[in-house]
PDB file of N, CA and C in Angstrom:
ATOM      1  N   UNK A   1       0.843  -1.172   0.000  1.00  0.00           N
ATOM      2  CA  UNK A   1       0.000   0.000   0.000  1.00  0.00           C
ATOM      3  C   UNK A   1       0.887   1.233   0.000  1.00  0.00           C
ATOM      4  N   UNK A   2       0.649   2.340  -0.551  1.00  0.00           N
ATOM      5  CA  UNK A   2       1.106   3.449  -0.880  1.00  0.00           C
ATOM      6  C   UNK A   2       0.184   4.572  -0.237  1.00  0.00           C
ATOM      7  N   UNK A   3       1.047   5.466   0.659  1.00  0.00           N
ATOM      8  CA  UNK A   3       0.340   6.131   1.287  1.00  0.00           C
ATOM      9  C   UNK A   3       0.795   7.564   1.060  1.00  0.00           C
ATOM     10  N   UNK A   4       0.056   8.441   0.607  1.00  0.00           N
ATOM     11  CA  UNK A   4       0.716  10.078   0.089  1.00  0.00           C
ATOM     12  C   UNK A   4      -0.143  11.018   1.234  1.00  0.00           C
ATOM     13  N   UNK A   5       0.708  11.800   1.386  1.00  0.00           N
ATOM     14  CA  UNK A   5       0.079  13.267   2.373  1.00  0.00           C
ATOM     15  C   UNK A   5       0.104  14.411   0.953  1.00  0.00           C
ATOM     16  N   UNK A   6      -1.080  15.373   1.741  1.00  0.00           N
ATOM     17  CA  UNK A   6      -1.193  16.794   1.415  1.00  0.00           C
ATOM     18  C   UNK A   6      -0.107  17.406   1.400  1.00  0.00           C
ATOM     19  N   UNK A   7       0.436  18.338   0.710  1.00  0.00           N
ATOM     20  CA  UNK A   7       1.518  19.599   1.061  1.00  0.00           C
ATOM     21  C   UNK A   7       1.380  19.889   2.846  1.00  0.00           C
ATOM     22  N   UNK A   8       0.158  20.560   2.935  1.00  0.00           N
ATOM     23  CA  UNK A   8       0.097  21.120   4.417  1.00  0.00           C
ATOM     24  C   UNK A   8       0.430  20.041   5.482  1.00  0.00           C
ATOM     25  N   UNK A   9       0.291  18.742   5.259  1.00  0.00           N
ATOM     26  CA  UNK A   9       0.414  17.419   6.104  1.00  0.00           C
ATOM     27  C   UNK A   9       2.177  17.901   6.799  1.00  0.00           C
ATOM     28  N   UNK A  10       2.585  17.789   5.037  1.00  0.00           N
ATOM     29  CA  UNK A  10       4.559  17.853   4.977  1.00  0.00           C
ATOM     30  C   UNK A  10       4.764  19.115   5.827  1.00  0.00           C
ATOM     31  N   UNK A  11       4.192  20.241   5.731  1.00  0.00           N
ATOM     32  CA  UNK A  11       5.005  21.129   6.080  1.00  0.00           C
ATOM     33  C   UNK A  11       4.343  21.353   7.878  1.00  0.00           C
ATOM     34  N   UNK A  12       2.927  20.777   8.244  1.00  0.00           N
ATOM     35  CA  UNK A  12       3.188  20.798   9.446  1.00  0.00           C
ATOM     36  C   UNK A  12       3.618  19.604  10.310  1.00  0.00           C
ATOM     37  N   UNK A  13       4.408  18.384   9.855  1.00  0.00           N
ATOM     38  CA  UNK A  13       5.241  17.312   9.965  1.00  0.00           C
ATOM     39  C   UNK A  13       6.430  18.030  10.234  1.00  0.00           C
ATOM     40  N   UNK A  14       6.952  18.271   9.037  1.00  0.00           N
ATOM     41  CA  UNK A  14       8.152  19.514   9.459  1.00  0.00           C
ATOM     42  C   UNK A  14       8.530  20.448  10.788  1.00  0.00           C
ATOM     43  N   UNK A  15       7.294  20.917  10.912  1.00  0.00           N
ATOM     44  CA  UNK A  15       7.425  22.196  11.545  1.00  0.00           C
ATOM     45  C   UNK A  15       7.490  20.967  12.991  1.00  0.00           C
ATOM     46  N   UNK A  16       7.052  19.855  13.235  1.00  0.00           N
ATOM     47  CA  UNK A  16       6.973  19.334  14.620  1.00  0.00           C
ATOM     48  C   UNK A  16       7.889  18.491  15.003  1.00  0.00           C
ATOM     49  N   UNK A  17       8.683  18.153  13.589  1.00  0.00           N
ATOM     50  CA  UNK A  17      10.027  17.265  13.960  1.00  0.00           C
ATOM     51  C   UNK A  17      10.836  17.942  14.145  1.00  0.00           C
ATOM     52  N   UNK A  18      10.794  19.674  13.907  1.00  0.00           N
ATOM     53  CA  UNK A  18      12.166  20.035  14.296  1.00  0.00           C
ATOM     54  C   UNK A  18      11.697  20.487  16.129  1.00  0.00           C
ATOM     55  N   UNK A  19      10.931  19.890  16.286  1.00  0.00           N
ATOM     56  CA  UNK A  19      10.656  20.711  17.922  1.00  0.00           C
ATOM     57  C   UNK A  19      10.874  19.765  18.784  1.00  0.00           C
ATOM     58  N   UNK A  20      11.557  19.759  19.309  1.00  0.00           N
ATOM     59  CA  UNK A  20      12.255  18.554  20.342  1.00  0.00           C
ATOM     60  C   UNK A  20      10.959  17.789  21.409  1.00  0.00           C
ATOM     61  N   UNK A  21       9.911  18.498  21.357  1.00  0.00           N
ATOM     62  CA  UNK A  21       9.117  17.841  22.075  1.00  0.00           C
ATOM     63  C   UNK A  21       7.845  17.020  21.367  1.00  0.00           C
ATOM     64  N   UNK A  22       8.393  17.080  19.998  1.00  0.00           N
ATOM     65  CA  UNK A  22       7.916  15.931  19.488  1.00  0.00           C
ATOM     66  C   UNK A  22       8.463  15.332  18.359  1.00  0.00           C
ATOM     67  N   UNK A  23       9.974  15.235  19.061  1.00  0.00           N
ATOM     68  CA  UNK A  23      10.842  14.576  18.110  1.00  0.00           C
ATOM     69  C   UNK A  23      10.392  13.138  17.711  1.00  0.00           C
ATOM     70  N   UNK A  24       9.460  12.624  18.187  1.00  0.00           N
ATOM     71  CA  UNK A  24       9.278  11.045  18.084  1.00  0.00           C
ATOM     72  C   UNK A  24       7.928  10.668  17.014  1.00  0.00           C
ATOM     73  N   UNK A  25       7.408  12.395  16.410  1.00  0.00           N
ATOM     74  CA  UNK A  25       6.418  12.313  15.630  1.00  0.00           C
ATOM     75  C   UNK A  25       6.776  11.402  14.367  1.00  0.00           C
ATOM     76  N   UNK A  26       7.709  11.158  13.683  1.00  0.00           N
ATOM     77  CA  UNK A  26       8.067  10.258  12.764  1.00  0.00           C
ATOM     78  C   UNK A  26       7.828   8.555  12.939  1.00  0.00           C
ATOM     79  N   UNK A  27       8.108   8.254  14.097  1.00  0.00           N
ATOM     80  CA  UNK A  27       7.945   7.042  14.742  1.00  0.00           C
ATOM     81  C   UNK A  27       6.402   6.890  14.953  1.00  0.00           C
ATOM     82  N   UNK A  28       5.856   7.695  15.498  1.00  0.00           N
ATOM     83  CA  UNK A  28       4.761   7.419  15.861  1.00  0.00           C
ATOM     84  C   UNK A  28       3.367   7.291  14.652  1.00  0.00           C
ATOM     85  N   UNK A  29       3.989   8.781  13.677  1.00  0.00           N
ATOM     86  CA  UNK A  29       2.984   8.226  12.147  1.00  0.00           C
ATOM     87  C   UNK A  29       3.024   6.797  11.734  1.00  0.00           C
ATOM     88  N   UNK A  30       4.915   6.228  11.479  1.00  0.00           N
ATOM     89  CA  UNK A  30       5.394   5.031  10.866  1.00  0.00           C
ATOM     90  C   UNK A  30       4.190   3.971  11.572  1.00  0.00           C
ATOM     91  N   UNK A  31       4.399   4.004  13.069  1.00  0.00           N
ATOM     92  CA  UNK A  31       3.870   2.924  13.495  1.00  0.00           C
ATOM     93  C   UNK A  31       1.834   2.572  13.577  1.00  0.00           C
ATOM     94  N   UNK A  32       1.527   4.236  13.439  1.00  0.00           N
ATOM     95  CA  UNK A  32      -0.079   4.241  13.227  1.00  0.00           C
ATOM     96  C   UNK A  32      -0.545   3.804  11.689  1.00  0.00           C
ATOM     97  N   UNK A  33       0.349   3.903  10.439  1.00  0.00           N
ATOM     98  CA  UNK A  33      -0.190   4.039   9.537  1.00  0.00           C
ATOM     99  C   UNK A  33       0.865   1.936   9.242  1.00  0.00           C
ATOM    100  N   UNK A  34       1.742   1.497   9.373  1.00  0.00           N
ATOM    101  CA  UNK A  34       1.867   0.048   8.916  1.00  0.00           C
ATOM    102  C   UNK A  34       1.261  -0.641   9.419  1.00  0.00           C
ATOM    103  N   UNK A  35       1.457  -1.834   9.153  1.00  0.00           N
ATOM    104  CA  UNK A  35       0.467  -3.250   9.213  1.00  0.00           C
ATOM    105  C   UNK A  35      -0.800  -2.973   9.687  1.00  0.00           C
ATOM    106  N   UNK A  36      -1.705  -2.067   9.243  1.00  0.00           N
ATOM    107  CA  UNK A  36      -2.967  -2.035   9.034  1.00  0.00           C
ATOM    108  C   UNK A  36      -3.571  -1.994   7.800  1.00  0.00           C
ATOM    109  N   UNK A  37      -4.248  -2.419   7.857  1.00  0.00           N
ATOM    110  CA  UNK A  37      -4.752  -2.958   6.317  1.00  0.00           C
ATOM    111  C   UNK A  37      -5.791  -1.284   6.187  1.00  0.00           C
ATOM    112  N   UNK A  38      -6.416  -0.953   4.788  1.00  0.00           N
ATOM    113  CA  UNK A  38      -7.036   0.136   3.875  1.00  0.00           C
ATOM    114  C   UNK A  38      -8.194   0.385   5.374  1.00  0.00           C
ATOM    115  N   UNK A  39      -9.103  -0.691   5.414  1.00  0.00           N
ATOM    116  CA  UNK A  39     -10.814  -1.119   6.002  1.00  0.00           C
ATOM    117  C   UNK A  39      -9.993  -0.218   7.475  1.00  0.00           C
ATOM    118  N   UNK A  40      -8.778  -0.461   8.335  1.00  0.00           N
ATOM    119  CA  UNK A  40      -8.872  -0.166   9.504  1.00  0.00           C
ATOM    120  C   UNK A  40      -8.398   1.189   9.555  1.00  0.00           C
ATOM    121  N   UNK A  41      -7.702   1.756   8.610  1.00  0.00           N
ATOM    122  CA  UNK A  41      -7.176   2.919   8.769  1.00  0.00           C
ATOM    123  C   UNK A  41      -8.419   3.879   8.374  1.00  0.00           C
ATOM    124  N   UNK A  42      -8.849   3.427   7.346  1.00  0.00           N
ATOM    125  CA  UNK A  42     -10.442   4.396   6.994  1.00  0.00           C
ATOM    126  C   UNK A  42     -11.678   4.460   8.222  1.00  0.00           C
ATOM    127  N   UNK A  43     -11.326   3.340   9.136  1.00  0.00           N
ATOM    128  CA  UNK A  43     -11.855   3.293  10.434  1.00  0.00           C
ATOM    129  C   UNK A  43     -11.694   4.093  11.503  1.00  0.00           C
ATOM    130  N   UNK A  44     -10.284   4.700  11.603  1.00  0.00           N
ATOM    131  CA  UNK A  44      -9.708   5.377  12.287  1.00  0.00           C
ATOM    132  C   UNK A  44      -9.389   4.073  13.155  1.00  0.00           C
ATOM    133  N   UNK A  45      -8.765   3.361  13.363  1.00  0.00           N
ATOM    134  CA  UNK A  45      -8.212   2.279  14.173  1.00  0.00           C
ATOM    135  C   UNK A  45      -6.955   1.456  13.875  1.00  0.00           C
TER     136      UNK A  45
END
């Protein structure tokens, strides 16, 4: 599965990885958005 963001997604991703208090925002997208299949993520789950 192939997953694309908005422009605004990238640039407020950006703006929160450079802020040390949520340096772990990268990790935490990676791990909400793999091994869930299309049905659970459109679920919000």
């Amino acid at each position: 599965m192939k997953i694309f963001c908005i422009e605004d997604f990238k640039i407020e991703f950006d703006k929160l990885k450079k802020n040390n208090s949520y340096s772990a925002v990268e990790i935490d997208i990676i791990e909400y958005f793999f091994n869930k299949g299309s049905q659970q993520l459109a679920s919000g789950g």
